[in-house]
Protein backbone atom coordinates (compact mmCIF):
# COMPACT_ATOMS: atom_id res chain seq x y z
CA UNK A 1 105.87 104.28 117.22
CA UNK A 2 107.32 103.68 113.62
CA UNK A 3 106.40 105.71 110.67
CA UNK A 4 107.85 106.40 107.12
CA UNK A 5 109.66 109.00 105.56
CA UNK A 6 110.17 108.12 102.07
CA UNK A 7 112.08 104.67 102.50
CA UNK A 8 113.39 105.49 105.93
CA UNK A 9 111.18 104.00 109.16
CA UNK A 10 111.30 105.92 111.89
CA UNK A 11 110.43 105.36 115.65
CA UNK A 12 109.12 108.57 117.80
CA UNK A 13 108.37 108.35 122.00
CA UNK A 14 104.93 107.34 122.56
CA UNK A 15 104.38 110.41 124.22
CA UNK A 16 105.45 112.73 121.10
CA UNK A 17 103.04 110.58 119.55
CA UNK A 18 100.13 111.20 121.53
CA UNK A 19 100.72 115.24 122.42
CA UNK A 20 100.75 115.48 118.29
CA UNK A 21 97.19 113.75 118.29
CA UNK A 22 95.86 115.72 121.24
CA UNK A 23 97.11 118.91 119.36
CA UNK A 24 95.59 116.99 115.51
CA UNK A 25 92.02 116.44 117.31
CA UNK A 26 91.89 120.01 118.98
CA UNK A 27 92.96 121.61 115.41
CA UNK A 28 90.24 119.50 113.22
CA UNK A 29 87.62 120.24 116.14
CA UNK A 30 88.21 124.37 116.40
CA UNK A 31 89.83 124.66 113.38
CA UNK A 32 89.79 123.14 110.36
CA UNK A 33 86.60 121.28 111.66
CA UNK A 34 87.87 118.12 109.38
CA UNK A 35 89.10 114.74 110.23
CA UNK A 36 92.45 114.64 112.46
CA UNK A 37 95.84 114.20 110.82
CA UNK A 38 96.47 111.62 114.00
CA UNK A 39 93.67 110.63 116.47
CA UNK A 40 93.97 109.91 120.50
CA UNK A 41 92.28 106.98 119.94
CA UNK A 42 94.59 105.45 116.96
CA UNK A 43 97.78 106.78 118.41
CA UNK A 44 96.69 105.11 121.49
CA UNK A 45 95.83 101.50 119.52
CA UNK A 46 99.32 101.91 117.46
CA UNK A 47 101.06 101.61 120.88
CA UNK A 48 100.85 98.29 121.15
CA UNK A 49 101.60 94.95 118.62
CA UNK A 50 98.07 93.50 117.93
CA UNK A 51 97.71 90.29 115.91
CA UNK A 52 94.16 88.44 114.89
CA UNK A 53 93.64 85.39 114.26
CA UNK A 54 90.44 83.78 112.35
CA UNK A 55 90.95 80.30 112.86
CA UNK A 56 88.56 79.74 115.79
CA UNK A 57 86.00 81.80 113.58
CA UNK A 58 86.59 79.68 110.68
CA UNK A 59 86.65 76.22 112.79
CA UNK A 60 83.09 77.60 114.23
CA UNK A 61 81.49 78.59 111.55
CA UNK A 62 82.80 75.92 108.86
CA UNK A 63 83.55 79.10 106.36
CA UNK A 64 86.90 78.28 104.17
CA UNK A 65 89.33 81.21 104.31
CA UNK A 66 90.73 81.15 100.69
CA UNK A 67 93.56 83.43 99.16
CA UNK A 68 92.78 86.82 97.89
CA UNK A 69 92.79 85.64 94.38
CA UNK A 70 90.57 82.75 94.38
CA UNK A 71 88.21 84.91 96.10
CA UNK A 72 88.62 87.37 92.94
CA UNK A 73 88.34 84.90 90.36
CA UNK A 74 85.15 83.72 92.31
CA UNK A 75 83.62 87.01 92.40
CA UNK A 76 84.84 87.86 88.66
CA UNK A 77 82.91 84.64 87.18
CA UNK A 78 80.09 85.44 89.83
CA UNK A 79 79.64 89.04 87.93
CA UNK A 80 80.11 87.44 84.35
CA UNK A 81 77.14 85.03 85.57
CA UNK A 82 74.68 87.77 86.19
């Protein structure tokens, strides 16, 4: 599992990953009784590569996926309108 320290990436054994979110959740629970530092449930979806793809949503439903920045400019003229 890869995470930063400063500009270094660094890779730590799955299982390091998860015993350091069992430990987070039972600290924020009895503890500090605020969100965990590192959940079971994300450490366990950061295992594995997941990539989405919209393009059978956007074929469906007709809807135009545009860049970031027309969608800006849209909603920038939208609230000039009203």
């Amino acid at each position: 599992m890869p995470f930063k320290i400063g500009d270094a990436e660094k890779t730590i054994p799955y299982w390091l990953a998860l015993m350091t979110g069992a430990i987070s959740e039972f600290i924020a629970d009895y503890v500090t009784h605020r969100f965990p530092r590192a959940s079971l449930t994300g450490v366990r979806l950061a295992r594995h590569e997941m990539h989405f793809d919209s393009a059978k949503a956007v074929n469906k439903l007709g809807c135009p996926q545009n860049s970031v920045w027309i969608e800006l400019v849209d909603e920038i003229e939208w609230l000039v309108i009203e």
